[in-house]
Protein backbone atom coordinates (compact mmCIF):
# COMPACT_ATOMS: atom_id res chain seq x y z
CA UNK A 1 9.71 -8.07 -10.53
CA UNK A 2 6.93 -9.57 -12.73
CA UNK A 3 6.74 -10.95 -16.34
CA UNK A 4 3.86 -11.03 -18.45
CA UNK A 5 3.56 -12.65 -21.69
CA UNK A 6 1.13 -15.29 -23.78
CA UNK A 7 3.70 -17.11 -24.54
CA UNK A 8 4.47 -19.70 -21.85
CA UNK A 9 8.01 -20.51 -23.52
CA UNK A 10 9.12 -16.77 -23.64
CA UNK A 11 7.84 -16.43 -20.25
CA UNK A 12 10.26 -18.89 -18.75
CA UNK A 13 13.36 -18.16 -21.32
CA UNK A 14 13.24 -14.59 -19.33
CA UNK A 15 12.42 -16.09 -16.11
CA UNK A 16 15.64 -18.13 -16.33
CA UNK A 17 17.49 -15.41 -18.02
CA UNK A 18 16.33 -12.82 -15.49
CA UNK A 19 17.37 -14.93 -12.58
CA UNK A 20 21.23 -15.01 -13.95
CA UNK A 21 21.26 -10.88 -13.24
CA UNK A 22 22.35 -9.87 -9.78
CA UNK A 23 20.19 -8.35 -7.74
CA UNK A 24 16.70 -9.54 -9.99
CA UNK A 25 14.36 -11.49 -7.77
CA UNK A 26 11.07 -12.62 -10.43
CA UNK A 27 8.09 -13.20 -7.99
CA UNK A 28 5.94 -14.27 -10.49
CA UNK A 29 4.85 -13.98 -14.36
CA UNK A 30 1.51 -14.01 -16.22
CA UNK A 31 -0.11 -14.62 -19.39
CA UNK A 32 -2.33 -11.59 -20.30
CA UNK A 33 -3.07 -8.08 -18.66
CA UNK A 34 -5.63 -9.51 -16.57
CA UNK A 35 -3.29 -11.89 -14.46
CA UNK A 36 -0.45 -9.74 -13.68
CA UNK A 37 -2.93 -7.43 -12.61
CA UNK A 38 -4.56 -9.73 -10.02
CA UNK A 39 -0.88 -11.06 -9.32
CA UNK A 40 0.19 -7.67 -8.22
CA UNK A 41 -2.73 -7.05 -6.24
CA UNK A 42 -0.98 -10.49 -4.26
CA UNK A 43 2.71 -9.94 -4.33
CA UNK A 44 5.50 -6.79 -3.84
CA UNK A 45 7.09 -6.40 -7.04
CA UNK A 46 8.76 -2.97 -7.97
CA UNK A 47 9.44 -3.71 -11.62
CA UNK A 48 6.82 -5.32 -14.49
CA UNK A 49 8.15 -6.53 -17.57
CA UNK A 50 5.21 -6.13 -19.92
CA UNK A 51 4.64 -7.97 -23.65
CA UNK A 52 1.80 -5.76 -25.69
CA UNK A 53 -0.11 -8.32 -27.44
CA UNK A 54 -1.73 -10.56 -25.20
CA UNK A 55 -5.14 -11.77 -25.10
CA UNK A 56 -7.90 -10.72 -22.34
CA UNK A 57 -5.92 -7.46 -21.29
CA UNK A 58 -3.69 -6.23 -23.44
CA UNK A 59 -0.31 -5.06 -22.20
CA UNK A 60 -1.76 -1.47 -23.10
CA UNK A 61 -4.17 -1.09 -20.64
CA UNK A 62 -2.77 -3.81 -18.22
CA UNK A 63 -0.05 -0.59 -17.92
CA UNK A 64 -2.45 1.75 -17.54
CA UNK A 65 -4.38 -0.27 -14.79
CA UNK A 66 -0.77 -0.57 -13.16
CA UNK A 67 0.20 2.71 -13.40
CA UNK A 68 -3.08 3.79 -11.55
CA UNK A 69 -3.30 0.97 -9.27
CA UNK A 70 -0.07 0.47 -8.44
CA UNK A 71 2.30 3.62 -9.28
CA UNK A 72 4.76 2.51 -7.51
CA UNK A 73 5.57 -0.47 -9.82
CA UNK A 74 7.76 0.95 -13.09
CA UNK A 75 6.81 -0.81 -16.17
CA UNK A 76 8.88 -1.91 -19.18
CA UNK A 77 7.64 -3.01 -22.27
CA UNK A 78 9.11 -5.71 -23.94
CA UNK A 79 7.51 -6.53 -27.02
CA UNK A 80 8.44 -7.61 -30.97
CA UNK A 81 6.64 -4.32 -31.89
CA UNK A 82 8.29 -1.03 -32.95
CA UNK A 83 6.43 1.14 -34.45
CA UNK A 84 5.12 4.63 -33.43
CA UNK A 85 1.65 3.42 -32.46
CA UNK A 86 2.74 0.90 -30.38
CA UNK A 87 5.47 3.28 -28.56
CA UNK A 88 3.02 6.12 -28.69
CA UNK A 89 0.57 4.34 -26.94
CA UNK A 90 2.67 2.58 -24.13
CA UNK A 91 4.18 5.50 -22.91
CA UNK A 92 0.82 7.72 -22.93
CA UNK A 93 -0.63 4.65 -21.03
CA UNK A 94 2.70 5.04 -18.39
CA UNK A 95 5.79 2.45 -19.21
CA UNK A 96 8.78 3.47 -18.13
CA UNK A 97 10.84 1.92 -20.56
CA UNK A 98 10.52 0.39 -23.89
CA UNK A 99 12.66 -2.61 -24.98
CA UNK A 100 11.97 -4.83 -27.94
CA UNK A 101 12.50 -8.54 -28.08
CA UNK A 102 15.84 -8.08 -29.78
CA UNK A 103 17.50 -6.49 -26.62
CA UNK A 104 20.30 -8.82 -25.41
CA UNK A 105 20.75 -9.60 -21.82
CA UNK A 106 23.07 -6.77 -20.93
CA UNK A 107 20.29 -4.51 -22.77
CA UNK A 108 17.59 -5.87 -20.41
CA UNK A 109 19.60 -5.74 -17.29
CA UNK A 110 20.72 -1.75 -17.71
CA UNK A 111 16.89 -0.98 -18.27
CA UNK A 112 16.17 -2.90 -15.23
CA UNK A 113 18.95 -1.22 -13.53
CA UNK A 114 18.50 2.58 -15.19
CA UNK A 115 14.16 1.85 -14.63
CA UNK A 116 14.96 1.55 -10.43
CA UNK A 117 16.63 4.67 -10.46
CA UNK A 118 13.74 6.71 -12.61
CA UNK A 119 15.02 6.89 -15.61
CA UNK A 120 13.61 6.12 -18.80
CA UNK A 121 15.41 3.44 -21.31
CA UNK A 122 14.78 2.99 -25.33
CA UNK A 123 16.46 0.20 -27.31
CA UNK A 124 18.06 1.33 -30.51
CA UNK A 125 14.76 0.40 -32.67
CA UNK A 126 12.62 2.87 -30.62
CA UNK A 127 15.63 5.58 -30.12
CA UNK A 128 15.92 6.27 -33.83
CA UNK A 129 11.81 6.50 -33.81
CA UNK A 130 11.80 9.17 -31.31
CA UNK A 131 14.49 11.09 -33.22
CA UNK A 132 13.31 10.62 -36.40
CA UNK A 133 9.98 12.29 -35.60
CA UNK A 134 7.74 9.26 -36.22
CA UNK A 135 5.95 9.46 -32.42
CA UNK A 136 3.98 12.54 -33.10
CA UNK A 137 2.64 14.58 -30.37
CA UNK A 138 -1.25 14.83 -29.14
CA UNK A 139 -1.21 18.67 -29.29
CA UNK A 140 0.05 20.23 -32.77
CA UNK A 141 1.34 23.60 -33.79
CA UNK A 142 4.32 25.85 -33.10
CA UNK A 143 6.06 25.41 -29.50
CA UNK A 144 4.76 27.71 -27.43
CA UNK A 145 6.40 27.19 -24.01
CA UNK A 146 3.37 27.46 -21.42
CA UNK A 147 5.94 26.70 -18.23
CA UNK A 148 8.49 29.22 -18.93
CA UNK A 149 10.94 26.76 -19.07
CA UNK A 150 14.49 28.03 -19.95
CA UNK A 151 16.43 27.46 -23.24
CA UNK A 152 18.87 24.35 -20.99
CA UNK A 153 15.98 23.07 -19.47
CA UNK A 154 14.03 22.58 -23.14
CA UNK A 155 17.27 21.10 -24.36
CA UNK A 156 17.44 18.43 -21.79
CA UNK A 157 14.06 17.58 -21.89
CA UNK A 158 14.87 17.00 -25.74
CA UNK A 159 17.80 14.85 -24.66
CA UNK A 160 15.79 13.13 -21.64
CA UNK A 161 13.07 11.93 -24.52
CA UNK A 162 15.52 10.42 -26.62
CA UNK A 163 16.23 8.05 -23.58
CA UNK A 164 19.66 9.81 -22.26
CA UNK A 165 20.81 9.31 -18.80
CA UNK A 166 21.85 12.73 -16.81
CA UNK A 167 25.38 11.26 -17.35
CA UNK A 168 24.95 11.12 -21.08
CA UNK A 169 22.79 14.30 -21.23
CA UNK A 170 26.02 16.21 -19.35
CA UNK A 171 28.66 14.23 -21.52
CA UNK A 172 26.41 15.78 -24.60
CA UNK A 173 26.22 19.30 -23.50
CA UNK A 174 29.24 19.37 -22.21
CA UNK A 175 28.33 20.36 -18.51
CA UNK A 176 28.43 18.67 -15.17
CA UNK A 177 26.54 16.11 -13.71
CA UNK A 178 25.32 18.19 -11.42
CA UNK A 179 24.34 21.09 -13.20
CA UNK A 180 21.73 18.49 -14.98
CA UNK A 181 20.14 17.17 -12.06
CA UNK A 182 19.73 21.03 -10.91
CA UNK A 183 18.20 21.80 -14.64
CA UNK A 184 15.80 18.37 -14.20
CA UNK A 185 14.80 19.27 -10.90
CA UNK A 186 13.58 22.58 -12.02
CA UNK A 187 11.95 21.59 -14.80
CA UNK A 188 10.04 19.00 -13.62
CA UNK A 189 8.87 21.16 -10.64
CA UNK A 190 7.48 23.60 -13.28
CA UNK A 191 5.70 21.51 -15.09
CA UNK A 192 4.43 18.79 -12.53
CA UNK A 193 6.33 15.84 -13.44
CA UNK A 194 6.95 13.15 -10.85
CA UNK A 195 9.56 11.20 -12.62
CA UNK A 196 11.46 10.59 -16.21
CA UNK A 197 8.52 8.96 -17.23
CA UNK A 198 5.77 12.07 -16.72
CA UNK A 199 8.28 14.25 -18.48
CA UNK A 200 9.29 12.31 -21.64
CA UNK A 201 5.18 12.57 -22.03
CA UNK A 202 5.39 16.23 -21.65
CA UNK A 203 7.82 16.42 -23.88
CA UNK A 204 5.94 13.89 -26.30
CA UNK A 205 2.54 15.95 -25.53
CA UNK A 206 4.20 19.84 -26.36
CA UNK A 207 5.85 19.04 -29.31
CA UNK A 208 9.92 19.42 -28.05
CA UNK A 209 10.15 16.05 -30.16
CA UNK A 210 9.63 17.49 -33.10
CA UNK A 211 12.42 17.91 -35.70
């Protein structure tokens, strides 16, 4: 993985702290948008951790650039900034995740973990924005379901945007493991979505976050 961050002394606190979690390998880090660009374009990473505020290129459209240059690096955004702008914008621009500097270790290494496996990870900060509403959508009015998706599949695409796992999406509905991984699959096959990521947009984009 990669860091990026204007701060040099952040930048090697998670460097060292990184390096304690099994299985992390950091290949390099950055100090704007720019440089992990161009430090991509020289090393295999599969994972960038991504501040928001940075000089030169922003962390904004350093994710963009990434997830257009190089989709097959996930991106998580750490950053001290919570509010629905900020979110909105990241994920529209293709993060993955979105952590703020408050995450704990543990925190950080389950989104690293949950991130390499697809899924899509909110700290508590940006949870209880996406439930309370505050991330409004880009298209407005009533919910008019143009894929046909089914009542379940709706549901867990509700779930899915609040940042639940298909384990805590069945544990929720009560239902099997299973059964939600058959409901995802369908559901992102009708409406085009390659991963977590693509649909949380969807759902962000059609209004299913809506209270």
């Amino acid at each position: 993985m990669v860091i990026a961050d204007d701060q040099q002394i952040v930048r090697e606190g998670l460097v060292a702290l990184l390096e304690l979690i099994d299985g992390v390998q950091v290949v390099g880090d950055a100090a704007d948008g720019a440089q992990v660009l161009a430090l991509l374009d020289n090393v295999s990473a599969d994972i960038a951790l991504m501040d928001l505020r940075m000089p030169s290129t922003d962390g904004i459209e350093a994710t963009r650039q990434i997830t257009l240059r190089h989709p097959d690096v996930a991106v998580i955004v750490l950053t001290t900034y919570a509010d629905d702008e900020s979110i909105g914008q990241a994920l529209r621009a293709g993060a993955r995740s979105y952590l703020t500097k408050n995450a704990s270790r543990d925190q950080i290494a389950a989104a690293l973990r949950a991130t390499a496996q697809g899924q899509a990870t909110f700290d508590h900060a940006v949870s209880q924005r996406i439930v309370g509403g505050l991330l409004q959508p880009a298209s407005t009015g009533r919910w008019s379901n143009p894929d046909r998706l089914t009542p379940r599949e709706v549901e867990i695409l509700q779930l899915m945007a609040q940042g639940m796992s298909n384990h805590d999406i069945a544990t929720t509905l009560f239902i099997g493991e299973s059964t939600v991984k058959t409901h995802v699959n369908n559901a992102f096959a009708k409406i085009g979505a390659r991963d977590r990521a693509d649909a949380i947009r969807y759902a962000y984009r059609h209004g299913l976050t809506e209270p």
